[in-house]
PDB file of N, CA and C in Angstrom:
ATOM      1  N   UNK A   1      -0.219   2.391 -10.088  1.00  0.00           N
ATOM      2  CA  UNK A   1      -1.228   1.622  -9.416  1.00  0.00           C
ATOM      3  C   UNK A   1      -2.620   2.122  -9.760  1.00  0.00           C
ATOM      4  N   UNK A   2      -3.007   3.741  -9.669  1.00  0.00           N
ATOM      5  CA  UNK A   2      -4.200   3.751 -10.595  1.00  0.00           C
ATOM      6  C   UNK A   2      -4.569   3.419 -11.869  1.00  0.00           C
ATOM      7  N   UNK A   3      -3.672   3.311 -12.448  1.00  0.00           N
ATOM      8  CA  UNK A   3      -4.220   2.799 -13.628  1.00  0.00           C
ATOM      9  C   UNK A   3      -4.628   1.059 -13.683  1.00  0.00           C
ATOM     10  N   UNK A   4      -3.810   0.326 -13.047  1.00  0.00           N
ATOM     11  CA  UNK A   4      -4.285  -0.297 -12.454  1.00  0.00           C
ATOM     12  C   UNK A   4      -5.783  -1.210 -12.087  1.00  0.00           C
ATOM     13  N   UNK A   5      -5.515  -0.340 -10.896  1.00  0.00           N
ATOM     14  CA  UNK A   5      -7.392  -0.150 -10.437  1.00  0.00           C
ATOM     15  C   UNK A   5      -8.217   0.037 -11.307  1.00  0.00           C
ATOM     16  N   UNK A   6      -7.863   1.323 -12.112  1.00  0.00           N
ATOM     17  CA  UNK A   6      -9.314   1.731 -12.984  1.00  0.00           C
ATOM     18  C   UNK A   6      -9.116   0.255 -13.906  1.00  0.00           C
ATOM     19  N   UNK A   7      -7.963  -0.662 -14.308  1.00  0.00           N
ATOM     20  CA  UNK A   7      -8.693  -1.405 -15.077  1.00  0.00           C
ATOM     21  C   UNK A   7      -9.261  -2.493 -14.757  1.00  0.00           C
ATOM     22  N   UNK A   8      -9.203  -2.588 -13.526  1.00  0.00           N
ATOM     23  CA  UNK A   8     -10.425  -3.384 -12.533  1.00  0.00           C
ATOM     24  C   UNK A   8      -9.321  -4.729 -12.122  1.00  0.00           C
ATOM     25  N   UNK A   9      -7.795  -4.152 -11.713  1.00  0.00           N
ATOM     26  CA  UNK A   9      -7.114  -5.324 -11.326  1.00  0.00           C
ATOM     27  C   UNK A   9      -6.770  -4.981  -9.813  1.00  0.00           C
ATOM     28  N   UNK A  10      -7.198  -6.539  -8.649  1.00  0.00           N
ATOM     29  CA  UNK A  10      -6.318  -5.667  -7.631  1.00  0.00           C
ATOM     30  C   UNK A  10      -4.641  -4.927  -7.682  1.00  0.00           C
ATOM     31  N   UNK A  11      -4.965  -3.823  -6.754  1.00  0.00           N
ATOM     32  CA  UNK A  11      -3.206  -3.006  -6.687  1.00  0.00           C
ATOM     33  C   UNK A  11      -3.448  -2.409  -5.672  1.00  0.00           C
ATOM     34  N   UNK A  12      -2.600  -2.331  -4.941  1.00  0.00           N
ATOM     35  CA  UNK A  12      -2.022  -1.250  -3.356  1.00  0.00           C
ATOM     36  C   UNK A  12      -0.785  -1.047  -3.565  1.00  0.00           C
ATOM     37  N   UNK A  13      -0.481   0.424  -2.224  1.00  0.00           N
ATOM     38  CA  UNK A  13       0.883   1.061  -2.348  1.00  0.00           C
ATOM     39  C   UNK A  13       1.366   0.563  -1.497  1.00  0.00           C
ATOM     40  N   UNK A  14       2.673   0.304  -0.769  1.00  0.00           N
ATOM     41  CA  UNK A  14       3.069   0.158   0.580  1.00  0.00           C
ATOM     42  C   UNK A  14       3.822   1.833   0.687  1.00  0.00           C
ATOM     43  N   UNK A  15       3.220   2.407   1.750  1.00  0.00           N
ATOM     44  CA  UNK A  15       3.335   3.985   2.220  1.00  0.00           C
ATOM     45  C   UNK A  15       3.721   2.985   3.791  1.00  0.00           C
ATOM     46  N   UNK A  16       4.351   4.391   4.179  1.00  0.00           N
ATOM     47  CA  UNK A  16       4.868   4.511   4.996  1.00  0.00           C
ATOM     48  C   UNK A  16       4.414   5.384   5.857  1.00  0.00           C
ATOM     49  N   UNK A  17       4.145   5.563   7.591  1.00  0.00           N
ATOM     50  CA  UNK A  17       3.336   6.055   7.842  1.00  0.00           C
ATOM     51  C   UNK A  17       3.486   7.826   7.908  1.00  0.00           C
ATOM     52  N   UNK A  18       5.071   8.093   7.500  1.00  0.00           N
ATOM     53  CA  UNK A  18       4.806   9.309   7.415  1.00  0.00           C
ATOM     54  C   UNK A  18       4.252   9.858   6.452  1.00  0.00           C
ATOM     55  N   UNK A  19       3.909   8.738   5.361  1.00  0.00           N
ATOM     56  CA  UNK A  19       3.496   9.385   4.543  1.00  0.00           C
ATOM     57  C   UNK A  19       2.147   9.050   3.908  1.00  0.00           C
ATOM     58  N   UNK A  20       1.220   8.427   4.998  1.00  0.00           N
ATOM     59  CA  UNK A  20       0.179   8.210   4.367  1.00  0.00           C
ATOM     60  C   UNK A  20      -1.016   9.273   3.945  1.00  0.00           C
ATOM     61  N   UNK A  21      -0.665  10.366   4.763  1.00  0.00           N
ATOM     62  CA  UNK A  21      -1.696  11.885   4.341  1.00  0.00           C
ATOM     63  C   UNK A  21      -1.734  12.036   3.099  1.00  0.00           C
ATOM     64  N   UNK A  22      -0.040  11.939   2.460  1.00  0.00           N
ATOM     65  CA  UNK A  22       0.382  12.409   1.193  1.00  0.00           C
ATOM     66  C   UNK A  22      -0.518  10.896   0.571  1.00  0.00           C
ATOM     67  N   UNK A  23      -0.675   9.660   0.271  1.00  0.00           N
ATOM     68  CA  UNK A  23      -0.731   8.864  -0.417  1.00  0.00           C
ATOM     69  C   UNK A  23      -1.929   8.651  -0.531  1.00  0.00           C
ATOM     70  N   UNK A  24      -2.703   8.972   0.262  1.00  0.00           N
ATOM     71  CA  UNK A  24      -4.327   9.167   0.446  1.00  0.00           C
ATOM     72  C   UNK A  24      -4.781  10.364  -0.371  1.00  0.00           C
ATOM     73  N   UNK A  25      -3.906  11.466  -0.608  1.00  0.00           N
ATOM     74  CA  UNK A  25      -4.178  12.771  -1.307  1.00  0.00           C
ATOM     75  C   UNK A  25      -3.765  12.412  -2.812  1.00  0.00           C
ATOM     76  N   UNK A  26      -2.896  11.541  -2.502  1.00  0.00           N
ATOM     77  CA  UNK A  26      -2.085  11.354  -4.182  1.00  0.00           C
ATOM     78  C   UNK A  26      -3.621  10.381  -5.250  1.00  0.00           C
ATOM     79  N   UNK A  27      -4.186   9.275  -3.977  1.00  0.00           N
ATOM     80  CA  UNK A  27      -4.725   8.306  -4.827  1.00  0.00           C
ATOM     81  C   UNK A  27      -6.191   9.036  -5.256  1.00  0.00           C
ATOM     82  N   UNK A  28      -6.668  10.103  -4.386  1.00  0.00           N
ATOM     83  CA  UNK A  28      -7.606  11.008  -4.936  1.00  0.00           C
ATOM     84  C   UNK A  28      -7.550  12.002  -6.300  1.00  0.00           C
ATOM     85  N   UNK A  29      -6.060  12.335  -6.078  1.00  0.00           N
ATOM     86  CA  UNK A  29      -5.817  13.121  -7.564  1.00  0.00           C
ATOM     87  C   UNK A  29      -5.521  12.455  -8.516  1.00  0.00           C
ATOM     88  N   UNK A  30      -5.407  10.781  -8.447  1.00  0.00           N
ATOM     89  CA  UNK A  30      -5.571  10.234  -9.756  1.00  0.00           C
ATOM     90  C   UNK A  30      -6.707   9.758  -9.853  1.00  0.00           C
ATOM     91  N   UNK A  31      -7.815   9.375  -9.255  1.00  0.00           N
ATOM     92  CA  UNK A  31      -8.902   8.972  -9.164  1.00  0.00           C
ATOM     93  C   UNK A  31      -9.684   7.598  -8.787  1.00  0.00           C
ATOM     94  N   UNK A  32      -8.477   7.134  -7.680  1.00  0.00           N
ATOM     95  CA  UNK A  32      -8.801   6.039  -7.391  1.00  0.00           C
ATOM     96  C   UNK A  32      -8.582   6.226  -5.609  1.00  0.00           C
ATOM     97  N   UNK A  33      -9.397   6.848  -5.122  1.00  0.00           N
ATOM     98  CA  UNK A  33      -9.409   7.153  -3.550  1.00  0.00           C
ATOM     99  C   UNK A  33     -10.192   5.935  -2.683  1.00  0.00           C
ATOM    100  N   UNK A  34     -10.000   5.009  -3.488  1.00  0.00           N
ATOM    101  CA  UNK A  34     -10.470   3.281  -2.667  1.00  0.00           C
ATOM    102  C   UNK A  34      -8.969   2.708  -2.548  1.00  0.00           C
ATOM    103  N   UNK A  35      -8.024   3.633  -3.163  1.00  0.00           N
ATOM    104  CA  UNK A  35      -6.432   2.833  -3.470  1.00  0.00           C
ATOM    105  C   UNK A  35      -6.084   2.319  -2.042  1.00  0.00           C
ATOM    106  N   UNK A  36      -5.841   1.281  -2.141  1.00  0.00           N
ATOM    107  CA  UNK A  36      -5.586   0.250  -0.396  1.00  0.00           C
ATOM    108  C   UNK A  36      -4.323   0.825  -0.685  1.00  0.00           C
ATOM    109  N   UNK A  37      -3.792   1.366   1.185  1.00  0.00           N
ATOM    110  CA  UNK A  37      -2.742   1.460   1.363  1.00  0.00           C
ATOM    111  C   UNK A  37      -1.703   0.862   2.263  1.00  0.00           C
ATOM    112  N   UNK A  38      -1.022   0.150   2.125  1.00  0.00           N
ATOM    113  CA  UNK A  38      -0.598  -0.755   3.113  1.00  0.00           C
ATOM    114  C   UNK A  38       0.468  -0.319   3.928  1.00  0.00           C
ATOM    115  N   UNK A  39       0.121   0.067   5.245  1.00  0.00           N
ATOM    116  CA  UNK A  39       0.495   0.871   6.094  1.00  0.00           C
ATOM    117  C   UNK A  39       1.992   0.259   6.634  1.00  0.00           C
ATOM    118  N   UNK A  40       3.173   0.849   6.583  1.00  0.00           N
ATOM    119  CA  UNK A  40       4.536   0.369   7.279  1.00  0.00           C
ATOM    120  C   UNK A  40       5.087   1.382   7.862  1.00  0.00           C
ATOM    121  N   UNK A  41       5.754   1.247   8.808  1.00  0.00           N
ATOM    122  CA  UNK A  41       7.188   2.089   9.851  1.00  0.00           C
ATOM    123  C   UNK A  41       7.835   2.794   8.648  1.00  0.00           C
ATOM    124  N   UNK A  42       8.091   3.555   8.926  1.00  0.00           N
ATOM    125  CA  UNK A  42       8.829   4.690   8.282  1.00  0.00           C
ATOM    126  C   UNK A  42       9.921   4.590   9.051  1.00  0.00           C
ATOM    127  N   UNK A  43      11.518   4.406   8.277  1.00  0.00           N
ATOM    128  CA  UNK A  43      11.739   5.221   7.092  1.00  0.00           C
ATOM    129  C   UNK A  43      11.391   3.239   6.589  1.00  0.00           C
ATOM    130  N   UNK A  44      12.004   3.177   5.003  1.00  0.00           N
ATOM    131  CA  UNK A  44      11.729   1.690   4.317  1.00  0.00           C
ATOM    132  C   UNK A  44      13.413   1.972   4.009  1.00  0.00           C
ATOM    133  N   UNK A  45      13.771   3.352   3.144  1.00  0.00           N
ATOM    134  CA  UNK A  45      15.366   3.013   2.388  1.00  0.00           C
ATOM    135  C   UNK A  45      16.437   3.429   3.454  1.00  0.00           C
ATOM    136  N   UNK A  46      17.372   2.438   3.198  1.00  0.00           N
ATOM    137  CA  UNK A  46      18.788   2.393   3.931  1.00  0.00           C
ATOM    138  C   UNK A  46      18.687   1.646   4.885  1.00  0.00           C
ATOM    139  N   UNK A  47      17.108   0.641   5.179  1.00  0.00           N
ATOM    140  CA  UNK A  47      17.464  -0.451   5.785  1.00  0.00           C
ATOM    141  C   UNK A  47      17.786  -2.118   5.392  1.00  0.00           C
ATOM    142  N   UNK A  48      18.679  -2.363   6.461  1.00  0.00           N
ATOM    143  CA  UNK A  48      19.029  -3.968   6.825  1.00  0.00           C
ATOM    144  C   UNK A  48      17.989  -5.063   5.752  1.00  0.00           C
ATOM    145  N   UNK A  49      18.394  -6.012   5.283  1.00  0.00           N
ATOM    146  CA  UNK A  49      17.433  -7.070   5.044  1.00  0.00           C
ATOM    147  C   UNK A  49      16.963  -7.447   5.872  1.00  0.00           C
ATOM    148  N   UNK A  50      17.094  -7.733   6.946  1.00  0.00           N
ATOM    149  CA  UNK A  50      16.216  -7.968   7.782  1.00  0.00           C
ATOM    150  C   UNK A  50      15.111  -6.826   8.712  1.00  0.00           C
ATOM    151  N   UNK A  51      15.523  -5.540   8.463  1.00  0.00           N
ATOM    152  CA  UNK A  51      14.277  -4.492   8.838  1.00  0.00           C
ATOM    153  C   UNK A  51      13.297  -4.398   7.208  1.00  0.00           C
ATOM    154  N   UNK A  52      13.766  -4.928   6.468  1.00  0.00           N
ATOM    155  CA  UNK A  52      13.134  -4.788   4.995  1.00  0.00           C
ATOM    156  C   UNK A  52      12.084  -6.181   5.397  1.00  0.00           C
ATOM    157  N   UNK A  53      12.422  -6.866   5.681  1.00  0.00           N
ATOM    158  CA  UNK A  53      11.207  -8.331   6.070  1.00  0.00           C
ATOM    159  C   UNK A  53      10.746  -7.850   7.201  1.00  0.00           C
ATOM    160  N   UNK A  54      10.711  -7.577   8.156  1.00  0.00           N
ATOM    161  CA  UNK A  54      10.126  -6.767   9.280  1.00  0.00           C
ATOM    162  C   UNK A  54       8.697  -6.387   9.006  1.00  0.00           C
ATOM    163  N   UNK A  55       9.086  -5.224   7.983  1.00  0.00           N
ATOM    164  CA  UNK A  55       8.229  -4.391   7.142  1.00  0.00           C
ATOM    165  C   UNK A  55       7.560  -5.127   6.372  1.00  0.00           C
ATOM    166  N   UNK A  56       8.206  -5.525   5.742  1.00  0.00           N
ATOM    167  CA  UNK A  56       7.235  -6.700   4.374  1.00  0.00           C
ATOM    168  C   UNK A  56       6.238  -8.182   5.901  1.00  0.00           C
ATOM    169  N   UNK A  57       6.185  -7.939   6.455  1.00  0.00           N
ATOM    170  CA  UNK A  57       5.628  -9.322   7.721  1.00  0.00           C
ATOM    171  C   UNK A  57       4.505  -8.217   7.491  1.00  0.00           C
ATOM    172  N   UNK A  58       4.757  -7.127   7.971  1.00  0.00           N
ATOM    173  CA  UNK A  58       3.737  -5.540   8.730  1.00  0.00           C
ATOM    174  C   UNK A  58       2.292  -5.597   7.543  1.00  0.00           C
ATOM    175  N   UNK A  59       3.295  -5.930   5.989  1.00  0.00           N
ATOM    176  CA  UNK A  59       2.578  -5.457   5.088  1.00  0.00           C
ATOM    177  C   UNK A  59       1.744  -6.362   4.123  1.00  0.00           C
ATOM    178  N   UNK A  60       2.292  -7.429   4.512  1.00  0.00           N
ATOM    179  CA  UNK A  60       2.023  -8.511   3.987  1.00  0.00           C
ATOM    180  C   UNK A  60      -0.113  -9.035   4.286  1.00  0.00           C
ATOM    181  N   UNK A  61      -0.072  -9.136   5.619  1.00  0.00           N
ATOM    182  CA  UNK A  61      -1.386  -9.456   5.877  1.00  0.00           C
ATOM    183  C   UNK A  61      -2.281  -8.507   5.284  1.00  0.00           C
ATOM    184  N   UNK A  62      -2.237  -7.326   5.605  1.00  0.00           N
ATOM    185  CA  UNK A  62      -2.958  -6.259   4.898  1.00  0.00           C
ATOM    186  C   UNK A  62      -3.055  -6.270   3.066  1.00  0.00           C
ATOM    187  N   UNK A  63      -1.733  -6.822   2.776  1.00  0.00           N
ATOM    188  CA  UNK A  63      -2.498  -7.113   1.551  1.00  0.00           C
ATOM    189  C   UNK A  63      -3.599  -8.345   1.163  1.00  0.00           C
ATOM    190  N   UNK A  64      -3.101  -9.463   1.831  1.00  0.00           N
ATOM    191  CA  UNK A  64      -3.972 -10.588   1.782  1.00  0.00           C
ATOM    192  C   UNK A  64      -5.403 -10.056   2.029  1.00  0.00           C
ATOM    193  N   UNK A  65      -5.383  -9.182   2.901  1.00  0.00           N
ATOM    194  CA  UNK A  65      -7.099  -8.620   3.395  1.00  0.00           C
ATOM    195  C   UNK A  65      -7.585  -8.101   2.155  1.00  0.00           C
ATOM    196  N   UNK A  66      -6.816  -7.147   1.547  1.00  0.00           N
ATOM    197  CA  UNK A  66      -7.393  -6.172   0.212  1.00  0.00           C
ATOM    198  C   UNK A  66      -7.617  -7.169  -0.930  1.00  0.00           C
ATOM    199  N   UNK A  67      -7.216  -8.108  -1.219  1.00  0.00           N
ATOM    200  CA  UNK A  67      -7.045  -9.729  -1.947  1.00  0.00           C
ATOM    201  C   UNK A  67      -8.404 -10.172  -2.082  1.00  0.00           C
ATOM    202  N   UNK A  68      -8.578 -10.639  -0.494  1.00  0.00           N
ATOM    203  CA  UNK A  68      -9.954 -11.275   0.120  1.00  0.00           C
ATOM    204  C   UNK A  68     -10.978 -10.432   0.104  1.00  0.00           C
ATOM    205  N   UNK A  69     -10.743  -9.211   0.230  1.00  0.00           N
ATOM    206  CA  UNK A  69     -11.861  -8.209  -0.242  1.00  0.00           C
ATOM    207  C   UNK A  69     -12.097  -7.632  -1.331  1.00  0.00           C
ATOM    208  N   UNK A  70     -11.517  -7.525  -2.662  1.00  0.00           N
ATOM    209  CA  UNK A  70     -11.411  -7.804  -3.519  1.00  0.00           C
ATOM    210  C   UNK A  70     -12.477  -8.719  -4.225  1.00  0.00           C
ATOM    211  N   UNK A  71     -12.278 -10.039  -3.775  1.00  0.00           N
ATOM    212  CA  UNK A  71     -12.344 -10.842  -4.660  1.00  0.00           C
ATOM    213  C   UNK A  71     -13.638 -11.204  -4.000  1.00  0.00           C
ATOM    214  N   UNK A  72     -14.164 -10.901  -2.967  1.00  0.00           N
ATOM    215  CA  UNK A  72     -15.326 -10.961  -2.684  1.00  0.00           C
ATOM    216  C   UNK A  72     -16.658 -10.340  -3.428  1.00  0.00           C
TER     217      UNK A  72
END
């Protein structure tokens, strides 16, 4: 996803919230610490299709926002 960014395309992660400290630290050591992170319930693997859309509902608007801001 940084590479990405640096080439001036939108991209976000979907992190999870235990792990957004780590993903906020990660997008600084590649050099893109604007990296939108799209915040979901932890855990994501070993669930249901239907806790997997749950999550993807959670994550979904937040990307549309980074989209719209973006492209603004």
């Amino acid at each position: 996803m940084a590479q990405l960014t640096k080439r001036g395309l939108i991209a976000a992660v979907v992190c999870s919230d235990n792990f957004m400290k780590l993903g906020t630290a990660q997008a600084k050591v590649f050099g893109v610490p604007d990296l939108p992170l799209l915040k979901i319930r932890h855990p994501l693997g070993g669930l249901t299709m239907d806790k997997v859309r749950e999550r993807a509902a959670v994550a979904l608007p937040q990307l549309i926002k980074v989209v719209r801001e973006k492209q603004s």
